[in-house]
Structures are given as structure tokens and as C-alpha cells.
Protein backbone atom coordinates (compact mmCIF):
# COMPACT_ATOMS: atom_id res chain seq x y z
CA UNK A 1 -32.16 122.03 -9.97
CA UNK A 2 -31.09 119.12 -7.98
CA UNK A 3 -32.39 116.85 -9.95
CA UNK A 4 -30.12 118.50 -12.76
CA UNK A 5 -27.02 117.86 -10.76
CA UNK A 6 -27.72 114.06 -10.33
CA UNK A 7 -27.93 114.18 -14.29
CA UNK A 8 -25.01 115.89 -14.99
CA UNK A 9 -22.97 113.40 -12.50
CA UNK A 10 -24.42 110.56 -13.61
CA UNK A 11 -23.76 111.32 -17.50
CA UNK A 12 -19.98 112.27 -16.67
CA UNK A 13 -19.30 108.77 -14.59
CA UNK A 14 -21.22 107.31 -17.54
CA UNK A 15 -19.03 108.79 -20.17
CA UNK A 16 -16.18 108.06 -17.71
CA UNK A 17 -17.33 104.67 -17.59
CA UNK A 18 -17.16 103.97 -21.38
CA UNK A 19 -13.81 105.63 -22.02
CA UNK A 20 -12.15 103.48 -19.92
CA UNK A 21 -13.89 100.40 -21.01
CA UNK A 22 -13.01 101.40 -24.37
CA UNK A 23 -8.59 102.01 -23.53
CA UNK A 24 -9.08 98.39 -22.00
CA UNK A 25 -10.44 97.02 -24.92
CA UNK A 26 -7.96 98.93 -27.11
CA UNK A 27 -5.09 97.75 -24.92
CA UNK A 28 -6.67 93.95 -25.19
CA UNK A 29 -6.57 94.24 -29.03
CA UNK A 30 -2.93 95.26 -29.11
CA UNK A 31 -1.80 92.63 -26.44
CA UNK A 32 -3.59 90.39 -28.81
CA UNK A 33 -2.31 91.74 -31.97
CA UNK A 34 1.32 91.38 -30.58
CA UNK A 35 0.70 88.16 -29.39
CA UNK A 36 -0.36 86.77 -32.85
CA UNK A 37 2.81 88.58 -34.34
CA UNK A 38 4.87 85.59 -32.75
CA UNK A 39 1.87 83.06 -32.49
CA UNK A 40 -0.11 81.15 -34.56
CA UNK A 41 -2.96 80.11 -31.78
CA UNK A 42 -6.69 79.96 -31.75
CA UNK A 43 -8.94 81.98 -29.31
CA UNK A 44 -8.97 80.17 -26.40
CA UNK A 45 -4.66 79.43 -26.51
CA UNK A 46 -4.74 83.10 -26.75
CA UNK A 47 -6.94 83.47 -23.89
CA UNK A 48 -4.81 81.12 -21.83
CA UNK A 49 -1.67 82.86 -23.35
CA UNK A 50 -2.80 86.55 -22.00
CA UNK A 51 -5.41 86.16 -19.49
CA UNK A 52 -7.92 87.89 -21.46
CA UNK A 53 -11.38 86.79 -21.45
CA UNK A 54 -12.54 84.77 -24.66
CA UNK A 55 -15.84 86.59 -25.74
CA UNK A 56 -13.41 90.06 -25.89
CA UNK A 57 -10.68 87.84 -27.85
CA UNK A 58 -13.48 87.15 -30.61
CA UNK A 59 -14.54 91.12 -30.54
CA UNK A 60 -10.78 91.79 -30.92
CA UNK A 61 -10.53 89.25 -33.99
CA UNK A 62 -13.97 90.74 -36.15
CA UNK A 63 -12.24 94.16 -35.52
CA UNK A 64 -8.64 92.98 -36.66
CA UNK A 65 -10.34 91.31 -39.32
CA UNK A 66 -12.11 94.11 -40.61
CA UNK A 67 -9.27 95.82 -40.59
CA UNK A 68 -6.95 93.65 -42.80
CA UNK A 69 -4.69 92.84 -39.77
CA UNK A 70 -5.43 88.94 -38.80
CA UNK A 71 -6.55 85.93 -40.66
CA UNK A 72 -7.37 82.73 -40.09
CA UNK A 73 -4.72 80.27 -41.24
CA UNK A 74 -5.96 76.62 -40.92
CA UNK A 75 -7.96 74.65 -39.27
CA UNK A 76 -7.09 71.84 -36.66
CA UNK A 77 -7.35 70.89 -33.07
CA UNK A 78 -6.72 73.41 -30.68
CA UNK A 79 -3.72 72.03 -28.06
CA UNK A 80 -5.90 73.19 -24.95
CA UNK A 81 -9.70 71.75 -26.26
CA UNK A 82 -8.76 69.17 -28.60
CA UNK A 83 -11.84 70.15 -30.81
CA UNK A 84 -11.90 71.54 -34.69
CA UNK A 85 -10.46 75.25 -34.59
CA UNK A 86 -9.05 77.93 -36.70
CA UNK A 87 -6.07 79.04 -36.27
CA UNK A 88 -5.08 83.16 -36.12
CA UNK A 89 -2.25 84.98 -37.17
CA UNK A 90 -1.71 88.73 -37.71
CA UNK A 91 1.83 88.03 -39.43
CA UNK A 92 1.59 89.00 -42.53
CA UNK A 93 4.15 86.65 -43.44
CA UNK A 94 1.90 83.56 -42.59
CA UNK A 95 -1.52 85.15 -44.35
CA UNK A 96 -2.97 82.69 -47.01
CA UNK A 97 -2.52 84.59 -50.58
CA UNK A 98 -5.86 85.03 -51.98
């Protein structure tokens, strides 16, 4: 029975757990999605821009992408590396007509 308990309490922190994980990566993408509304930037200018770690920047983009909401614009050196990288925008205004 007690053995139960710890099971239980462990699988509701665990669910716990991954809800929040999941709002703060939901919140990330739309902090990112705004910020590429009003910026054309790659990854890493984003992640200076917001604060938000890189590797959750490129999970944001493949979702975004999926989704029809960013594209990659050009490719050129990024202002903070100074090496070869595309460019993001989720403006619709600036997406490259296919």
C-alpha cells in the first residue's frame, strides 16, 4: 500500500513536472514568434534578444516551421558570430513567395 502512495506522488509531480515545462516552452515560442514579427534575426540574435536558451530557439523554429508561421529569409553573417546564417522571420510580409 505504501509503496502505492510513493507511485501515485511520484506520477502527479511527474505530470506536474511536464505541464509546466511544456507552458514554458509555449510561452518561449510566442516570445519568439513576437519577436520575429518586428525582427529579422537568426537564432543566436534571438537568443541574445530574449534570453532564451539557443537549443529551445531551434525547437521553437521546426515547430513554427511546421506550422507555416516562420521562414528562413536569407542567408548572411550573423551581427553577434560573424559566421554564415539564416535569417528568420515570422512576418508574413517578408516570407519568400514560393
Amino acid at each position: 500500500m505504501m509503496r502505492t502512495n510513493k507511485s501515485n506522488s511520484f506520477n502527479k509531480s511527474f505530470k506536474k513536472g511536464l505541464q509546466s515545462k511544456s507552458t514554458t516552452l509555449k510561452t518561449q515560442e510566442k516570445t519568439i514568434f513576437n519577436y520575429l514579427q518586428r525582427h529579422t534575426a537568426t537564432n543566436t540574435m534571438v537568443s541574445y534578444a530574449t534570453g532564451i536558451a539557443q537549443k529551445n530557439i531551434c525547437r521553437a523554429k521546426r515547430n513554427l516551421e511546421k506550422a507555416g508561421l516562420l521562414q528562413e529569409t536569407e542567408q548572411k553573417l550573423c551581427k553577434i558570430t560573424g559566421h554564415r546564417a539564416w535569417y528568420l522571420t515570422t512576418n508574413k510580409n517578408l516570407f519568400n513567395k514560393e
